[in-house]
N, C-alpha and C. Protein backbone atom coordinates (compact mmCIF):
# COMPACT_ATOMS: atom_id res chain seq x y z
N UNK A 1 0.84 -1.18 0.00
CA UNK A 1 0.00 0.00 0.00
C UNK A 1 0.89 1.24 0.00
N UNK A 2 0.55 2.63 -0.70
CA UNK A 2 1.21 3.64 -0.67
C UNK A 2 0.13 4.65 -0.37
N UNK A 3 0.87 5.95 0.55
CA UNK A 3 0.61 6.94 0.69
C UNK A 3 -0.54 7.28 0.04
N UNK A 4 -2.02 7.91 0.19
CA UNK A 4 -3.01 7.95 -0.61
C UNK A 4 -3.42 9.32 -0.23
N UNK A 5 -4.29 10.09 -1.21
CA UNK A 5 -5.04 11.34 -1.00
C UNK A 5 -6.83 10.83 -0.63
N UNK A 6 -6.99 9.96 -1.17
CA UNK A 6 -8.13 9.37 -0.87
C UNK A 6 -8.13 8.53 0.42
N UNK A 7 -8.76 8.94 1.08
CA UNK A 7 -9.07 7.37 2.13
C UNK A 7 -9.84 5.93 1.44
N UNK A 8 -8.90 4.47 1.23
CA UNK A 8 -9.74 3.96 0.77
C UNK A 8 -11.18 3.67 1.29
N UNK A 9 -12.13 2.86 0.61
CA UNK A 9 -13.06 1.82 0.93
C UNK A 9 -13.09 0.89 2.37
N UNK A 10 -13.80 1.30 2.89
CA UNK A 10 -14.19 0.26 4.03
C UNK A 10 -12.98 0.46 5.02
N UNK A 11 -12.37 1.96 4.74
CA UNK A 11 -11.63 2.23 6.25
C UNK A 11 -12.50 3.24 7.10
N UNK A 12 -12.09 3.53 8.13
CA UNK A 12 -12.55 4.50 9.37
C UNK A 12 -12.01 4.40 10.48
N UNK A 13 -12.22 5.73 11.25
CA UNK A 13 -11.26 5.88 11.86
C UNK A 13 -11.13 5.20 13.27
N UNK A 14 -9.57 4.83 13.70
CA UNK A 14 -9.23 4.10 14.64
C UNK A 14 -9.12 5.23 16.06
N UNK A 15 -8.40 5.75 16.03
CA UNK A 15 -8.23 7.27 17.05
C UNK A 15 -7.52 8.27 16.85
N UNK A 16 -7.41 8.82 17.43
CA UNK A 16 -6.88 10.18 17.40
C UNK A 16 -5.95 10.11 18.00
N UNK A 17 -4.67 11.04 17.96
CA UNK A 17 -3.50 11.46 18.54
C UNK A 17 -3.72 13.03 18.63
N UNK A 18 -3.88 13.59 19.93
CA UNK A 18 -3.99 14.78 19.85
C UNK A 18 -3.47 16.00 20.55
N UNK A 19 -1.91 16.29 20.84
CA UNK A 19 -0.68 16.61 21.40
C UNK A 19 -1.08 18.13 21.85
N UNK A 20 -2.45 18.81 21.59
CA UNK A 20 -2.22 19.51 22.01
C UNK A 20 -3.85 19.80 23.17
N UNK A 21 -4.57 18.81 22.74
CA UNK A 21 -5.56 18.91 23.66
C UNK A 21 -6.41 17.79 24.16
N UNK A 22 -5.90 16.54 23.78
CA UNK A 22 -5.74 15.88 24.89
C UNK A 22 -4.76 15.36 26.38
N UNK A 23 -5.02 15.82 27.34
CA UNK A 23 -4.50 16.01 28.18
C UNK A 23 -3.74 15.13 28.90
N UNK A 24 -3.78 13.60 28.63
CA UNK A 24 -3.00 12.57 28.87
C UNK A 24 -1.98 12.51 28.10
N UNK A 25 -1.88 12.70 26.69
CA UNK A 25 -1.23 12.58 25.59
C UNK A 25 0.01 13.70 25.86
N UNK A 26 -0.76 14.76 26.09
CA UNK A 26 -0.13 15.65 26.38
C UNK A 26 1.11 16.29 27.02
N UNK A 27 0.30 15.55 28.60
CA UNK A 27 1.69 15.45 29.66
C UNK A 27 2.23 13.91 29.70
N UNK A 28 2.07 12.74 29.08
CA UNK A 28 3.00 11.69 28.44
C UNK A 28 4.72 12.24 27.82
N UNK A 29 4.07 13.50 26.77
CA UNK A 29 4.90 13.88 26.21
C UNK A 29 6.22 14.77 26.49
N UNK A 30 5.39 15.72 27.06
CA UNK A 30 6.02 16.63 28.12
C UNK A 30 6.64 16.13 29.35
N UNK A 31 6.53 15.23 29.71
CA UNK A 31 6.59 14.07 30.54
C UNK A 31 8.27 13.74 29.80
N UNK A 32 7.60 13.08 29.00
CA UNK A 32 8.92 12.23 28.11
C UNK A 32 9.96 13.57 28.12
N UNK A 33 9.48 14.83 27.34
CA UNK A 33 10.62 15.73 26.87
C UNK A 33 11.50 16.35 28.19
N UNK A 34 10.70 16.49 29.19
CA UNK A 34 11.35 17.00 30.06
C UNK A 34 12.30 15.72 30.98
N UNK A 35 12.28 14.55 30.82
CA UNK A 35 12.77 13.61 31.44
C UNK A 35 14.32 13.06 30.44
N UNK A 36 14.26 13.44 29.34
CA UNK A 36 14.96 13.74 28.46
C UNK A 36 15.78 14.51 28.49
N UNK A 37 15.27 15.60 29.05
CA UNK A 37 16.02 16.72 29.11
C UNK A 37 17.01 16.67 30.30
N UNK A 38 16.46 15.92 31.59
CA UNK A 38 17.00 16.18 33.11
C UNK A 38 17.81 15.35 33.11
N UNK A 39 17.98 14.09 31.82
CA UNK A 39 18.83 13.28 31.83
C UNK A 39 20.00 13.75 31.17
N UNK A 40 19.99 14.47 29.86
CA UNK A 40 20.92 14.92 28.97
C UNK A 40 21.38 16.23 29.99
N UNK A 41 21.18 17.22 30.57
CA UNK A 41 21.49 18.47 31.37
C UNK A 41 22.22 17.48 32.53
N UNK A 42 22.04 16.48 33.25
CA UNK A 42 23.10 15.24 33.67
C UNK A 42 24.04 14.90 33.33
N UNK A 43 24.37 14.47 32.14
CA UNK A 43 25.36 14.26 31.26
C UNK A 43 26.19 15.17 31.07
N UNK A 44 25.37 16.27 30.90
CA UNK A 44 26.31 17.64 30.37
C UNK A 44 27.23 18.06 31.90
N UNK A 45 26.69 17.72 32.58
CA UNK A 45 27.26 18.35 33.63
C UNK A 45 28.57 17.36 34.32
N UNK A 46 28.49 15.91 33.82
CA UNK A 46 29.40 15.11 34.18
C UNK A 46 30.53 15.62 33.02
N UNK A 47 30.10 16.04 31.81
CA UNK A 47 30.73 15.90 30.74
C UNK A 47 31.84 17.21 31.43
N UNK A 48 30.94 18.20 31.56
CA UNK A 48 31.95 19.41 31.99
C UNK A 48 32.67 18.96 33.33
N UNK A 49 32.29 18.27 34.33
CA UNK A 49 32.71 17.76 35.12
C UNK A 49 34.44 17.21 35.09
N UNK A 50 34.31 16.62 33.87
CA UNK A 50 35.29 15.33 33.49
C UNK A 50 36.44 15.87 32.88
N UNK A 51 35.77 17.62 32.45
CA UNK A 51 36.68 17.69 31.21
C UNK A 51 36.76 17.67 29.17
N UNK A 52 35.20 16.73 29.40
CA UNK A 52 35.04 16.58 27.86
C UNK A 52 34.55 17.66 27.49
N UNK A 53 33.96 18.54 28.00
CA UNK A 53 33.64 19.45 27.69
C UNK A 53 33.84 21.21 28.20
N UNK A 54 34.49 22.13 27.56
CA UNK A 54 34.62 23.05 28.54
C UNK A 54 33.70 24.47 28.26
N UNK A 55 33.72 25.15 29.55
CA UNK A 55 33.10 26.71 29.22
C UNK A 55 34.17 27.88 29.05
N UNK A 56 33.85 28.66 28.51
CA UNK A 56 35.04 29.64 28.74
C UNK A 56 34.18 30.90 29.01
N UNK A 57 34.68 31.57 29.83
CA UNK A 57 33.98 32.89 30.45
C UNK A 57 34.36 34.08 29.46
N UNK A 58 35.22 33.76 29.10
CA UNK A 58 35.73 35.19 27.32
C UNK A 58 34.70 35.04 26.35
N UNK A 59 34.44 33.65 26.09
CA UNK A 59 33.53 33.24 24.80
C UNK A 59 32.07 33.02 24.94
N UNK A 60 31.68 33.07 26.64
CA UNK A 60 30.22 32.76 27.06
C UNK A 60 29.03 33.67 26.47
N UNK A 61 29.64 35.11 26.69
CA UNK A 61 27.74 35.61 25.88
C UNK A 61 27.87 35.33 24.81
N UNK A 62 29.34 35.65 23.66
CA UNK A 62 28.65 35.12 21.99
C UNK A 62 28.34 33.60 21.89
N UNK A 63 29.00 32.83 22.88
CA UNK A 63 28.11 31.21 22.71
C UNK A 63 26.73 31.33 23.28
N UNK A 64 26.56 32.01 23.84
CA UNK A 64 24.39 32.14 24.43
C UNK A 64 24.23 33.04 23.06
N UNK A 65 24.71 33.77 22.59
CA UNK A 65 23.97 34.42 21.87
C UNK A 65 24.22 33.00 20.86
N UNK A 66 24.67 32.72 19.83
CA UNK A 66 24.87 31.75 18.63
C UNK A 66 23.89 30.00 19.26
N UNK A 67 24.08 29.87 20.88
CA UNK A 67 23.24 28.78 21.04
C UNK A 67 21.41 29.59 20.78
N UNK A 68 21.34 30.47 21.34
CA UNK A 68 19.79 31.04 21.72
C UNK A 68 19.39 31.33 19.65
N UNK A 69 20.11 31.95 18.96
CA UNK A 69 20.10 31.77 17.69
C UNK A 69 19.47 30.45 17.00
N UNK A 70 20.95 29.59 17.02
CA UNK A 70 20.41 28.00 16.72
C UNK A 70 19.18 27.48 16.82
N UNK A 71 18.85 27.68 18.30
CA UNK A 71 17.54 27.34 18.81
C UNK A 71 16.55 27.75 18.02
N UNK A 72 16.03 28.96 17.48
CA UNK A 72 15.47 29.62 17.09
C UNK A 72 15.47 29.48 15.77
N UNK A 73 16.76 28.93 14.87
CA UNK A 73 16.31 28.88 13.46
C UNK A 73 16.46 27.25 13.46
N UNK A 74 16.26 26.43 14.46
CA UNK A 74 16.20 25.11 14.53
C UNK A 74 15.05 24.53 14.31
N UNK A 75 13.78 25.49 15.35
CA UNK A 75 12.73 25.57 15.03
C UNK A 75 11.83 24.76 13.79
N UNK A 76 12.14 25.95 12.88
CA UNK A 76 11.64 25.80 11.68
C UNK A 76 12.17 24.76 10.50
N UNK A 77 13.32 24.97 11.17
CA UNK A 77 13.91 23.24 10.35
C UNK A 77 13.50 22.21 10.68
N UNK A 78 13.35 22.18 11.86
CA UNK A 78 12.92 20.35 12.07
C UNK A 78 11.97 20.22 11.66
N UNK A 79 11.01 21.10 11.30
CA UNK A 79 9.31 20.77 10.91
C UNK A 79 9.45 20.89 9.27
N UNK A 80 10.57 21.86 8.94
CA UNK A 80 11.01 21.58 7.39
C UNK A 80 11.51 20.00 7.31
N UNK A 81 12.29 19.61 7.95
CA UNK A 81 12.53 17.97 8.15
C UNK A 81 11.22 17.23 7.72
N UNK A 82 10.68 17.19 8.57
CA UNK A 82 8.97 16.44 8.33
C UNK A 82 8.58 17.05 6.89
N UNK A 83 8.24 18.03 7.09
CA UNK A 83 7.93 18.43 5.16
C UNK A 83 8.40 18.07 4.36
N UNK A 84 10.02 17.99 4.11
CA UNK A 84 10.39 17.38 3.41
C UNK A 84 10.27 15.51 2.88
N UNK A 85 9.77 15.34 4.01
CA UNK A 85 9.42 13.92 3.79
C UNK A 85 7.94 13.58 3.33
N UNK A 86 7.05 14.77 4.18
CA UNK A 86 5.27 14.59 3.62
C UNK A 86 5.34 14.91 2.20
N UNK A 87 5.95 16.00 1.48
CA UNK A 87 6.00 15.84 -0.11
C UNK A 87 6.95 14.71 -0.22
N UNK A 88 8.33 13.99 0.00
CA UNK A 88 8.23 12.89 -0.68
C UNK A 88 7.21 11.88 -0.93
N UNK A 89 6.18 11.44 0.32
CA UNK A 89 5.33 10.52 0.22
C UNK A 89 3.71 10.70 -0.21
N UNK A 90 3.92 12.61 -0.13
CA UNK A 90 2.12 12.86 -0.57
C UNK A 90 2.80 13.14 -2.28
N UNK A 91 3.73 13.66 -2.40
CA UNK A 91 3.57 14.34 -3.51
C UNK A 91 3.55 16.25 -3.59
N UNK A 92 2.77 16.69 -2.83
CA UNK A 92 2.40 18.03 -2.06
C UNK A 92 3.50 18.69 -1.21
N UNK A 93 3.33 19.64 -1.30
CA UNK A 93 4.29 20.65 -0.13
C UNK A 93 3.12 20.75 0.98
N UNK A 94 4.06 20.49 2.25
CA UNK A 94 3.61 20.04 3.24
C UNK A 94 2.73 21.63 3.94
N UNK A 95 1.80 22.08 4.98
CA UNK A 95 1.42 22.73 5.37
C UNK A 95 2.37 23.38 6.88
N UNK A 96 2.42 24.60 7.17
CA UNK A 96 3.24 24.50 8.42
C UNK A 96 2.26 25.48 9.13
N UNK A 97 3.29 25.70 10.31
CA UNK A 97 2.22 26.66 11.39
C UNK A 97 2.98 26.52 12.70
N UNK A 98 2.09 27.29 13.23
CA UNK A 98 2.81 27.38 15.01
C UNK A 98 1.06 27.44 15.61
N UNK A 99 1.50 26.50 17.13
CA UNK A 99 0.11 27.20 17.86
C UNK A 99 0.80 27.77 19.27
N UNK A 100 0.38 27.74 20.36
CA UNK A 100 0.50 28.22 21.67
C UNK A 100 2.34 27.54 21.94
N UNK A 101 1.61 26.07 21.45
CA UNK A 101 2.82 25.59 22.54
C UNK A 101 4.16 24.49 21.49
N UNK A 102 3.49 24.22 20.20
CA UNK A 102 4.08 23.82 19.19
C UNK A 102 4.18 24.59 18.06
N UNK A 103 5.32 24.15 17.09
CA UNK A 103 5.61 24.45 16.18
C UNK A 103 4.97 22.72 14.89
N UNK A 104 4.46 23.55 13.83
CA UNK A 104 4.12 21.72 13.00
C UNK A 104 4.25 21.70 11.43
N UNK A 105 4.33 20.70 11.04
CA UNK A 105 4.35 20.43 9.67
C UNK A 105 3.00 19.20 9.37
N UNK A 106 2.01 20.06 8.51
CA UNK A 106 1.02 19.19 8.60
C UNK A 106 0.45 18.62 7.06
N UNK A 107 -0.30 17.52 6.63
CA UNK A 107 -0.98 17.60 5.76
C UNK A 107 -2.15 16.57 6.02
N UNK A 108 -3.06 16.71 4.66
CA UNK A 108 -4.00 16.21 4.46
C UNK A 108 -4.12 14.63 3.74
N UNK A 109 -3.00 14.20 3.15
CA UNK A 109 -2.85 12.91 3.09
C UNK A 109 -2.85 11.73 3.89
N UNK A 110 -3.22 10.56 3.45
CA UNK A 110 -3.19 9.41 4.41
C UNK A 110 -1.84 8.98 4.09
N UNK A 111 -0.96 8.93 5.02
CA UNK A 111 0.43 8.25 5.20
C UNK A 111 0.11 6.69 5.70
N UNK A 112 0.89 5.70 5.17
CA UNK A 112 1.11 4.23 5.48
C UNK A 112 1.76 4.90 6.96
N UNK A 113 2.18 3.27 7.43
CA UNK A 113 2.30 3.60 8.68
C UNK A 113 4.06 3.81 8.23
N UNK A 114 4.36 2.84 7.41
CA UNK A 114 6.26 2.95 7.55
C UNK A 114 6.25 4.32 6.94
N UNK A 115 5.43 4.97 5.91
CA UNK A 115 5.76 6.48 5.36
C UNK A 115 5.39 7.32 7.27
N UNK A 116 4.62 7.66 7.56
CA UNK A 116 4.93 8.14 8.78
C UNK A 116 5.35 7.95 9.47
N UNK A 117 6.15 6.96 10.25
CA UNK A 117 7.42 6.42 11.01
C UNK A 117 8.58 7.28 10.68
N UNK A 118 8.86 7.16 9.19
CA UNK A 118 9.90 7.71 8.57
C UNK A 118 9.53 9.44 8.61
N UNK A 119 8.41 9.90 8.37
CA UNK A 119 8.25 11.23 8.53
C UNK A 119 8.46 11.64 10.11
N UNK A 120 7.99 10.77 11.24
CA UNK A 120 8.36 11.34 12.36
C UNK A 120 9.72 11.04 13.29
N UNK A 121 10.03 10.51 12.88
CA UNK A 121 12.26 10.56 12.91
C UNK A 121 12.78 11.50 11.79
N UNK A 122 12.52 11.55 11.18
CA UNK A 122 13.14 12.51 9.93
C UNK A 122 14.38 13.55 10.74
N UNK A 123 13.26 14.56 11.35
CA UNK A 123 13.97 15.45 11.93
C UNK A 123 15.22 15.21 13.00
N UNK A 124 14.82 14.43 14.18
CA UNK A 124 15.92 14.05 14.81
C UNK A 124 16.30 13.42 14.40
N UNK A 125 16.75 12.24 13.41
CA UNK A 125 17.86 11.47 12.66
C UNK A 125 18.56 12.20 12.33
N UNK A 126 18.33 13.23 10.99
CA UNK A 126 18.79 14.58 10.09
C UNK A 126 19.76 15.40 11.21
N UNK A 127 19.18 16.03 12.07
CA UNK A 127 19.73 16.54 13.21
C UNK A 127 20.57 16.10 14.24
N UNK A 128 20.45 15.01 14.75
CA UNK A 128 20.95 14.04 15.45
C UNK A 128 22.19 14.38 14.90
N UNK A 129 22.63 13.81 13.62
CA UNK A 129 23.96 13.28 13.44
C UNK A 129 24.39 15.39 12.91
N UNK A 130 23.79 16.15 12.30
CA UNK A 130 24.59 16.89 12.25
C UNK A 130 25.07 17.68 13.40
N UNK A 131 24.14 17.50 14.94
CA UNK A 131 24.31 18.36 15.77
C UNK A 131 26.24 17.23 16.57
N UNK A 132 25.82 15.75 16.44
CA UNK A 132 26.91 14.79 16.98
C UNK A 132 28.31 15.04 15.63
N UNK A 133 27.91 15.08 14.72
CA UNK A 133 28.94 15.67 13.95
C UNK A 133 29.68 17.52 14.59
N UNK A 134 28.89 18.49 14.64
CA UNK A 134 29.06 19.87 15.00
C UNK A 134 29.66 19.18 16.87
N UNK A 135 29.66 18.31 17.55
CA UNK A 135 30.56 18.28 18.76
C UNK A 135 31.97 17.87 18.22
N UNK A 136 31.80 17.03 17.28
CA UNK A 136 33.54 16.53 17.05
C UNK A 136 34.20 17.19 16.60
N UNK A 137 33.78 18.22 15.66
CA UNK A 137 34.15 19.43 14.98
C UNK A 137 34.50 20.59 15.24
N UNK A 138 33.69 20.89 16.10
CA UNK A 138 34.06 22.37 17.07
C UNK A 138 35.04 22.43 17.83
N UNK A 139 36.00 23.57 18.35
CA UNK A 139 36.48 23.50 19.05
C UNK A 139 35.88 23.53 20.36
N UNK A 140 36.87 23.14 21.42
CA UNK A 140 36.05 21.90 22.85
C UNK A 140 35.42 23.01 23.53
N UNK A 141 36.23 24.26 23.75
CA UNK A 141 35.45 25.02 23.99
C UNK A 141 33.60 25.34 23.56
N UNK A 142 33.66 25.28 22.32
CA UNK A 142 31.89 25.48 21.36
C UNK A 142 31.49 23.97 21.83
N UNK A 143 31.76 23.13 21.98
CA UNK A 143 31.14 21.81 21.89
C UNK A 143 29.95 21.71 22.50
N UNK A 144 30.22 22.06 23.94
CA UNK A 144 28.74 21.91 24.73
C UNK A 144 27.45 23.47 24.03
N UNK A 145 27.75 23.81 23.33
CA UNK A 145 26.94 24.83 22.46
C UNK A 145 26.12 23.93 21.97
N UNK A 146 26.70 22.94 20.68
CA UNK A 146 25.76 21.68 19.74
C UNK A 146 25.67 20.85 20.42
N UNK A 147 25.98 20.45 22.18
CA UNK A 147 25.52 19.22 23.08
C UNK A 147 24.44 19.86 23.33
N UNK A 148 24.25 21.74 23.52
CA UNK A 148 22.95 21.93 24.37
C UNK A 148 21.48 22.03 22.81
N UNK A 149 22.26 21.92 21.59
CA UNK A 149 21.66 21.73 20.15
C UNK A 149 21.27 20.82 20.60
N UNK A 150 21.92 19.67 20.64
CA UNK A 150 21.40 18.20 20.76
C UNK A 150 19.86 17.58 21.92
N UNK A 151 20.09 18.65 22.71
CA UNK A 151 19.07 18.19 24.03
C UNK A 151 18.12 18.66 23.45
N UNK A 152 18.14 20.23 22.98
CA UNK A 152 16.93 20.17 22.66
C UNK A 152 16.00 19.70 21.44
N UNK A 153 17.21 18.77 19.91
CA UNK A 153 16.51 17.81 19.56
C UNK A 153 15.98 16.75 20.20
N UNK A 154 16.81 16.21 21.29
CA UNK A 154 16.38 14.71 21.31
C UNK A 154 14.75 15.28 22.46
N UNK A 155 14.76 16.46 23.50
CA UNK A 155 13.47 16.83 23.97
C UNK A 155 12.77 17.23 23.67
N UNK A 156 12.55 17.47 22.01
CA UNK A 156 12.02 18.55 21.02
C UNK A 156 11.36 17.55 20.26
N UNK A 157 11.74 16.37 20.25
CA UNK A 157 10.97 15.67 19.42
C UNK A 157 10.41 14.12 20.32
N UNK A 158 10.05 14.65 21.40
CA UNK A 158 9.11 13.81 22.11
C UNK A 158 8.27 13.22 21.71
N UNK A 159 7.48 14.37 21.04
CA UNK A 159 5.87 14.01 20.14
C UNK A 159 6.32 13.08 19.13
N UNK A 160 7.34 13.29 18.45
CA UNK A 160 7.49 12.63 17.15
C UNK A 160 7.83 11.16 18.01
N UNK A 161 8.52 11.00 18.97
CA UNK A 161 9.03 9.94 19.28
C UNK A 161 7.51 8.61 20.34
N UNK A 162 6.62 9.84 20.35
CA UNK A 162 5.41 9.15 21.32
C UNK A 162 4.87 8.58 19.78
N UNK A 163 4.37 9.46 18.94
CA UNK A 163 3.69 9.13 17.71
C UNK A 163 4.31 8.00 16.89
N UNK A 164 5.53 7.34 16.76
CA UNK A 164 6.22 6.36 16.03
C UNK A 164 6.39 5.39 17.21
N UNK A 165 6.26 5.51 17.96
CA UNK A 165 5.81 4.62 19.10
C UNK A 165 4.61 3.65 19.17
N UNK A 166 3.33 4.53 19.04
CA UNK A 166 2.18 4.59 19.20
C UNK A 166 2.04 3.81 17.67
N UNK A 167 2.06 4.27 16.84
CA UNK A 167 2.05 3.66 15.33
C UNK A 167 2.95 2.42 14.66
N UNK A 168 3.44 2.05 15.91
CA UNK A 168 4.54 0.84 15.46
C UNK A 168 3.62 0.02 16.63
N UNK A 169 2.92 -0.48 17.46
CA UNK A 169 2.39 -1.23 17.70
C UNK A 169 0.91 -1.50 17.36
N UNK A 170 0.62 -0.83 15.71
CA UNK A 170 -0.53 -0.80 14.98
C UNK A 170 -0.04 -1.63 13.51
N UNK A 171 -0.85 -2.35 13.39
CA UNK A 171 -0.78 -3.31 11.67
C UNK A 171 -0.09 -2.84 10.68
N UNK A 172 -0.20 -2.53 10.05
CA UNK A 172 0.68 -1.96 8.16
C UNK A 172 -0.19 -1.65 7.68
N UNK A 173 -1.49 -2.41 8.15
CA UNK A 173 -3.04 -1.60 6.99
C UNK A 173 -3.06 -0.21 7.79
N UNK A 174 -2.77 0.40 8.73
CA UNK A 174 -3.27 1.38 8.87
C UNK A 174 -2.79 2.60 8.04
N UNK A 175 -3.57 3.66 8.03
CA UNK A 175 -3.58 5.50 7.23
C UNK A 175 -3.47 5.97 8.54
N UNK A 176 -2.50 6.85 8.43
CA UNK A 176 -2.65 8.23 9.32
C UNK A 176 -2.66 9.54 8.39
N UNK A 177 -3.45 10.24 8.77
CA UNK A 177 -3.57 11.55 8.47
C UNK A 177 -3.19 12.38 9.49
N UNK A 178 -1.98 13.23 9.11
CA UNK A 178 -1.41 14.39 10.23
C UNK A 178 -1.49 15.70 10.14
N UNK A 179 -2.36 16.53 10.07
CA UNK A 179 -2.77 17.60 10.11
C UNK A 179 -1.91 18.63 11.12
N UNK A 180 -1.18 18.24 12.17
CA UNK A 180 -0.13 19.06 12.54
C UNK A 180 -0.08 18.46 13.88
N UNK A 181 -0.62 19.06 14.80
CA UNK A 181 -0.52 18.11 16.07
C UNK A 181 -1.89 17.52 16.31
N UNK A 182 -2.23 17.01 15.03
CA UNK A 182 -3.38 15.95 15.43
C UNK A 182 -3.07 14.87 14.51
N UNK A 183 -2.86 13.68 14.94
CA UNK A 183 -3.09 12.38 13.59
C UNK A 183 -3.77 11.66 13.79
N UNK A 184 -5.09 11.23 12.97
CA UNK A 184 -5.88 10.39 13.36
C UNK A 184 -5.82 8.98 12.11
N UNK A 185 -5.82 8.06 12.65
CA UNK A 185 -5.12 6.83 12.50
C UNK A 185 -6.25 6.32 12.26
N UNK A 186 -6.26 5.36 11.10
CA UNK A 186 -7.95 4.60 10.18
C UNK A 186 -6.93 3.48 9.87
N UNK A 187 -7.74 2.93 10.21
CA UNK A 187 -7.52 1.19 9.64
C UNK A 187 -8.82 0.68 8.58
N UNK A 188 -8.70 -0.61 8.63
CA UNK A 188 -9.78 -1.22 7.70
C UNK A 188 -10.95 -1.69 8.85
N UNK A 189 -12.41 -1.39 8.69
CA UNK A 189 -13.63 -1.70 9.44
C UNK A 189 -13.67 -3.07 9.77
C-alpha cells in the first residue's frame, strides 16, 4: 500500500493522537521531553565535570547568543525535516504553522504507517547526526553549544518519538492523516 489522498473503501477511523488537547497525551509527552532533558542536562554536567567538555567565560555571551540563535532557526527546520518527507510521500508541499505551545508540519494525506514512522524521525535522525557531527568538529570550547543543540533535539521531538511509538504497535493496513498536532489513524472496518 502507498501513501493515498483518498481514504480507501471500508476504512474508518481508529483514534486520534492529539498533542495539544488531549490532556493525557499531552503530559505523556512533556513528561517524556522533560525527562529527556534532566537526563541529557546530567550528562552535560558530568561531561563538563570530566573535562570533555569546557566553558570559557571570554567566549560565554557570543556562545548564548549563537546557542539562543540556533535554537530559534532550529525551530523551523525540524518541521522543514517532516515536510520534506510529507512531499516525498504525498507528492504536495507540506502545510506548516505554530500554535501556543508547538511548532508543525502538517498535511491532508493518508500516510502508510512505515511512510509516517519515517516522517516522524526525519527530523531528529537529520539533526541528530549533524548536531553529533558539530561536537567533534568544534572546538572543545563550542562543543557543549551543539551538546545543548542536541538536548533540545532529542526533547524537542518527544511528540514525534510518542507518535512512532504509538504507530509501530498498529498493523501496516493502517492510514494516518497528520494535520499538525493531530493524527488520526484509520484502519480497515
Amino acid at each position: 500500500m502507498k501513501s493515498t489522498w483518498t481514504l480507501p473503501e471500508g476504512y474508518g477511523q481508529k483514534y486520534l493522537i492529539d498533542l495539544k488537547d488531549n490532556k493525557k497525551q499531552f503530559w505523556i509527552v512533556n513528561g517524556l521531553s522533560i525527562g529527556i532533558m534532566v537526563l541529557l542536562l546530567a550528562l552535560l554536567a558530568l561531561l563538563l565535570w570530566e573535562g570533555a567538555l569546557e566553558l570559557s567565560s571570554q567566549q560565554l555571551p557570543l556562545q548564548l547568543l549563537v546557542m539562543a540563535l540556533g535554537y530559534v532557526a532550529y525551530i523551523p527546520l525540524h518541521e522543514l525535516a517532516h515536510g520534506v518527507f510529507m512531499r516525498r510521500y504525498s507528492g504536495k508541499r507540506a502545510n506548516y504553522g505554530f500554535t501556543l505551545v508547538y511548532a508543525y508540519a502538517g498535511s491532508e494525506c493518508y500516510f502508510t504507517k512505515h511512510d509516517h514512522r519515517v516522517i516522524s524521525l526525519a527530523p531528529v535522525t537529520f539533526w541528530g547526526v549533524v548536531f553529533l557531527l558539530l561536537m567533534f568538529l568544534l572546538p572543545v570550547s563550542w562543543r557543549w553549544v551543539a551538546y545543548i543543540w542536541q538536548l533540545f533535539n532529542l526533547s524537542g521531538a518527544a511528540g514525534d518519538f510518542y507518535v512512532f511509538w504509538r504507530l509501530g504497535k498498529e498493523p501496516d493496513t493502517i492510514l494516518c492523516q497528520d494535520t499538525g498536532v493531530k493524527m488520526t489513524v484509520f484502519d480497515r472496518l
